[in-house]
Protein backbone atom coordinates (compact mmCIF):
# COMPACT_ATOMS: atom_id res chain seq x y z
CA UNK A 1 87.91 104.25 77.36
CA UNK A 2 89.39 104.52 80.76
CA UNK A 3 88.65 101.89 83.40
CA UNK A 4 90.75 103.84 85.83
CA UNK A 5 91.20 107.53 86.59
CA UNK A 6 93.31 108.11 88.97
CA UNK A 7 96.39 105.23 90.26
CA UNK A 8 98.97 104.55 92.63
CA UNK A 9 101.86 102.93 90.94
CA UNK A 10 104.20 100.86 92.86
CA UNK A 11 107.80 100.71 91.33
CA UNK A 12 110.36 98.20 92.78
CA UNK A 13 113.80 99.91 93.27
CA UNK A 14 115.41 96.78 91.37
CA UNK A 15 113.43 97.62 88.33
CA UNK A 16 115.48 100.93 87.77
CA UNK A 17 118.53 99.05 87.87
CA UNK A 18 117.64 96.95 84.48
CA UNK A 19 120.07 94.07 84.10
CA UNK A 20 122.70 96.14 86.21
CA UNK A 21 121.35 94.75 89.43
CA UNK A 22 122.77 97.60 91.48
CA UNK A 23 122.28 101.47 90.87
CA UNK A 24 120.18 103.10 87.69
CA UNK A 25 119.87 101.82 84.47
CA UNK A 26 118.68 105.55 83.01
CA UNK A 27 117.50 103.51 79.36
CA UNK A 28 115.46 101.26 81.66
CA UNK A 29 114.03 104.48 83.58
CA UNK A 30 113.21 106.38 80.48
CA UNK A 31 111.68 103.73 79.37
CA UNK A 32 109.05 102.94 82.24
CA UNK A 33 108.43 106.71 82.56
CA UNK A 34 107.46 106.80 78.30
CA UNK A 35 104.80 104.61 79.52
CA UNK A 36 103.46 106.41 82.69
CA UNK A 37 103.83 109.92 80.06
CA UNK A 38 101.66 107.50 77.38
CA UNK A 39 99.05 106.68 80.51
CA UNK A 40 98.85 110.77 81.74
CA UNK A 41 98.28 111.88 77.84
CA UNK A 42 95.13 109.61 77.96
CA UNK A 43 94.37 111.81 81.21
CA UNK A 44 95.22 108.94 83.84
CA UNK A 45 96.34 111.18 86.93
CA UNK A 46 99.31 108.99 88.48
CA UNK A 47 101.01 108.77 91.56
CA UNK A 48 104.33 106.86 92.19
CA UNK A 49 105.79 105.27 95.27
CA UNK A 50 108.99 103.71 94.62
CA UNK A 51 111.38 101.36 96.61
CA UNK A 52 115.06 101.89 96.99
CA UNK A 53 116.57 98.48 96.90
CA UNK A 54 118.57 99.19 94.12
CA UNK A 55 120.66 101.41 96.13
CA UNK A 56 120.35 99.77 100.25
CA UNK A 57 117.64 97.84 101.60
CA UNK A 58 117.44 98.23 105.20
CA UNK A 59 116.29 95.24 106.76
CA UNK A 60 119.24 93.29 104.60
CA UNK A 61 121.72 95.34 106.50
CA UNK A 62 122.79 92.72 108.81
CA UNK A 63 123.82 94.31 112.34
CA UNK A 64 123.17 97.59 111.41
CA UNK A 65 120.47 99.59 113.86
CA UNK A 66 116.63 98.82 111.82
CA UNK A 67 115.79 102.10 112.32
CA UNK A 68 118.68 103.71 111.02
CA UNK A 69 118.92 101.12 108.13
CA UNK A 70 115.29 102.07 107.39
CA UNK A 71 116.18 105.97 107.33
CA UNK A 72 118.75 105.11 104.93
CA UNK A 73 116.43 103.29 102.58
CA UNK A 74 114.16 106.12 102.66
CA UNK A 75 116.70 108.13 101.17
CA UNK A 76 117.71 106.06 98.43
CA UNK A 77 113.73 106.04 97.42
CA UNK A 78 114.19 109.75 97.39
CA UNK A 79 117.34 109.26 94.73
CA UNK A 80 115.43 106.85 92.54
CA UNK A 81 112.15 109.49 92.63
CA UNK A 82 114.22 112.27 91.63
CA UNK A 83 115.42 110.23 88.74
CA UNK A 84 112.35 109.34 87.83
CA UNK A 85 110.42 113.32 88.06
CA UNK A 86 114.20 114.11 85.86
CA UNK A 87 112.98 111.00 83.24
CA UNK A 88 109.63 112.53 83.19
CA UNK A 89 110.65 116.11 83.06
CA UNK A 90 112.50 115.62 80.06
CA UNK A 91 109.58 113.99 78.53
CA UNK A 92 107.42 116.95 78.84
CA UNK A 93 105.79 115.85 81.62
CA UNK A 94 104.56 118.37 84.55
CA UNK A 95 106.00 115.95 87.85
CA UNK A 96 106.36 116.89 91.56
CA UNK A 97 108.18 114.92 94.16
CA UNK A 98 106.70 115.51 97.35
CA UNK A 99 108.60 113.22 100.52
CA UNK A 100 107.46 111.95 103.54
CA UNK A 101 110.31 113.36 105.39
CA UNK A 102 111.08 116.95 105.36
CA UNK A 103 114.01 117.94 102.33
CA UNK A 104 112.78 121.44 100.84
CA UNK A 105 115.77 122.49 98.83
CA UNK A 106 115.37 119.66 96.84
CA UNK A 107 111.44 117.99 97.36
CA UNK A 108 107.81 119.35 98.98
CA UNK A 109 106.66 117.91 101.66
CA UNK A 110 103.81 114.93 101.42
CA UNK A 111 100.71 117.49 101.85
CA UNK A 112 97.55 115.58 101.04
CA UNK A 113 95.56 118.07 99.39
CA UNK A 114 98.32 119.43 97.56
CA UNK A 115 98.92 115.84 96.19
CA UNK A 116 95.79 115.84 95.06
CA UNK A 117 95.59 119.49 93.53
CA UNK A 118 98.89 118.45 91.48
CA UNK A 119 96.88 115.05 90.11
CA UNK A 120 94.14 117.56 89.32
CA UNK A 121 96.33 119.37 87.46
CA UNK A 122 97.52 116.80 85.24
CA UNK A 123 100.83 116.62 87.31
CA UNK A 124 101.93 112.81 88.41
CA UNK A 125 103.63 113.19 91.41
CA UNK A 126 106.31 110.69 92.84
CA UNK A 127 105.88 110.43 96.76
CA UNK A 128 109.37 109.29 98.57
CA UNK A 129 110.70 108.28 101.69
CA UNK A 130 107.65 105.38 102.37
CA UNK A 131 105.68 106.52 104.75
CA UNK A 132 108.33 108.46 106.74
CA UNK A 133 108.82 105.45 109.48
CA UNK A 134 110.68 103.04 109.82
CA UNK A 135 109.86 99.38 109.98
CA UNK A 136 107.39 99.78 107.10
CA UNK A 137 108.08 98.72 103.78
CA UNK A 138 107.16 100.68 100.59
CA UNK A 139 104.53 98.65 99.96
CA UNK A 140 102.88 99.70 102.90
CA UNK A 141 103.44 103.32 101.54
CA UNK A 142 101.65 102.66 98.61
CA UNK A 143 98.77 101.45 100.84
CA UNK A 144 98.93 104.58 102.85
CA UNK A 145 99.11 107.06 99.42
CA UNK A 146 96.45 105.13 97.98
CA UNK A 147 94.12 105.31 100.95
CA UNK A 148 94.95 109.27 101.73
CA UNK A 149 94.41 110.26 97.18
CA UNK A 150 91.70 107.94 97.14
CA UNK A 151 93.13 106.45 94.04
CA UNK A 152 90.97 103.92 92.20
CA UNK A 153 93.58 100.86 92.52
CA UNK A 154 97.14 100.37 93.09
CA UNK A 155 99.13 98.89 89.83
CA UNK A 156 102.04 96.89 91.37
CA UNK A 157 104.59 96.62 88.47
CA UNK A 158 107.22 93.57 88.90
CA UNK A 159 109.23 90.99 87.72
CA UNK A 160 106.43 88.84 87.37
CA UNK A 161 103.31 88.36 84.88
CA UNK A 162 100.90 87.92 88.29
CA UNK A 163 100.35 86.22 91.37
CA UNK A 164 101.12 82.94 91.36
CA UNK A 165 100.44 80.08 93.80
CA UNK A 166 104.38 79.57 94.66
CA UNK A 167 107.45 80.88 92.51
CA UNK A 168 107.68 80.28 88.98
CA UNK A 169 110.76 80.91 88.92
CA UNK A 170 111.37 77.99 90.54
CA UNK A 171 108.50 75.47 90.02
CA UNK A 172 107.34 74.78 86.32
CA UNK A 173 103.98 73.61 87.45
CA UNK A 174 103.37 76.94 89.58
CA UNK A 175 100.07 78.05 88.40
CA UNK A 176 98.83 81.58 88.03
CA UNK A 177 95.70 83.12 89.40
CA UNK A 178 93.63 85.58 87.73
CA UNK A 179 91.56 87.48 90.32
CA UNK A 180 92.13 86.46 94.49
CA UNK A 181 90.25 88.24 97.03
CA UNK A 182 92.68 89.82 99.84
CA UNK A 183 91.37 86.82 102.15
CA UNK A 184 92.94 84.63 100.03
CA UNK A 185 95.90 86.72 99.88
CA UNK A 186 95.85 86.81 103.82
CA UNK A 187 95.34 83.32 104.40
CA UNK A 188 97.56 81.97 101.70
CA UNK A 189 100.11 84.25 102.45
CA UNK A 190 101.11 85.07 98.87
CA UNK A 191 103.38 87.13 97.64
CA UNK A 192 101.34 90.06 96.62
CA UNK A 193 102.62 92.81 98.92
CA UNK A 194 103.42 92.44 102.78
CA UNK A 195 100.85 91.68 105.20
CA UNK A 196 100.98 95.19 106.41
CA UNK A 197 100.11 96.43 102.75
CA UNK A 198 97.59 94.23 101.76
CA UNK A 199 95.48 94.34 105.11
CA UNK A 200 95.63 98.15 104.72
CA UNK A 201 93.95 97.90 101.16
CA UNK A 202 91.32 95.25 102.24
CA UNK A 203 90.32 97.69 104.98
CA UNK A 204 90.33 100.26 102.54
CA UNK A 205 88.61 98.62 99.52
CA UNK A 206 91.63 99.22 97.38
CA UNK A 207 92.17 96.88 94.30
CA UNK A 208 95.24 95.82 93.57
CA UNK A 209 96.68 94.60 90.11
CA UNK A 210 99.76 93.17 90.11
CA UNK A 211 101.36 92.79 86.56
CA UNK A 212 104.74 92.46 84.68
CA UNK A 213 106.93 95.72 84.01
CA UNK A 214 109.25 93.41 81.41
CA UNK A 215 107.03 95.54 78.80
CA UNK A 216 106.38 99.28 80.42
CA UNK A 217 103.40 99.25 78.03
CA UNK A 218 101.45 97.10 80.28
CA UNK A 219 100.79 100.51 82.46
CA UNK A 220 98.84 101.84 79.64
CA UNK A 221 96.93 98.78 78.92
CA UNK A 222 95.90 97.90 82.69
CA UNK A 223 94.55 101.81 82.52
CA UNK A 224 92.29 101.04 79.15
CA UNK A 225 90.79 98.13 81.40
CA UNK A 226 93.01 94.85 79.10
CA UNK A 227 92.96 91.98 81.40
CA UNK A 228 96.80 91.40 82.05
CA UNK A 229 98.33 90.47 85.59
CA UNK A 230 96.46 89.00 88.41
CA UNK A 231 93.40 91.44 89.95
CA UNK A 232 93.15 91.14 94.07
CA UNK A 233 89.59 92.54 95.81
């Protein structure tokens, strides 16, 4: 039984590097995309946004212009999508990238209803280049695809098991939260998405579940409805 039918999956660019830190880790990529082939087979219709990080991260580009930093990140999302439709592809899975910036030898261009058409389809399609600005995040991009596919929820896939109320990385008494309205989120200023991101979803009345990607699986389960990760509405 499905608790979700259609999703907006949010990919860090660091989780495609694996332990490598830098770059593509393809064992780590085939393996996240098994799980988003395991989610479509149970008729989930996905789309992906995905950061570039792993490659260049524009506002860690020290003196470099922000804009032009920015347009540079958006291509690097556009390498890691590719990778990931090529992961997919190879998996038997019917994948279009469609980017927010014009690129037709190699991508379509973000058309809404043609998005939408593909999910209906039983294609996922991976959606690069953010939002096709600069000085928004990826995060906000997933706000933005969400809102224009009217997906059901965003699933946030990180390095981290949920939200928690500071770092657990760092704090052995940091304690996690289950469910957190965006208001919380807002006021608290946790780190769920940016403020950009998460404001966009409240106004939009988009759920978002932020989980662990150590195990890919948990894609699949959060679809079936399993409570894993931390639930904000």
């Amino acid at each position: 039984m499905l608790k979700y039918n259609r999703i907006l999956l949010k990919l860090s660019g660091e989780a495609l590097a694996g332990d490598k830190k830098f770059g593509l880790d393809y064992d780590v990529v085939t393996k996240i995309c098994k799980s988003v082939r395991d989610a479509a087979a149970l008729g989930v219709e996905i789309g992906i946004v995905v950061g570039g990080g792993n490659i260049f991260r524009g506002r860690s580009s020290g003196d470099m212009e922000r804009t032009r930093a920015d347009h540079m990140g958006m291509l690097a999302t556009v390498i890691n999508s590719l990778a990931i439709a090529d992961a997919l592809e190879q998996l038997g899975v019917d994948v279009r990238v469609q980017t927010a910036i014009a690129m037709q030898q190699i991508a379509e261009p973000f058309i809404r209803n043609k998005a939408v058409r593909h999910f209906e389809k039983g294609r996922v399609v991976v959606f690069g280049c953010g939002t096709g600005n600069p000085l928004f995040s990826t995060d906000t991009a997933a706000a933005l695809r969400a809102a224009e596919t009217n997906a059901d929820i965003i699933f946030k896939a990180t390095m981290v098991d949920g939200v928690y109320d500071k770092d657990p990385n760092q704090y052995d008494d940091a304690v996690k939260f289950d469910t957190l309205s965006f208001s919380e989120v807002l006021n608290k200023e946790l780190a769920v998405m940016d403020m950009t991101a998460a404001s966009m979803c409240k106004d939009n009345g988009i759920p978002i579940l932020v989980f662990s990607l150590d195990d890919p699986q948990n894609i699949v389960r959060a679809c079936e409805g399993e409570q894993i990760g931390t639930l904000v509405r």
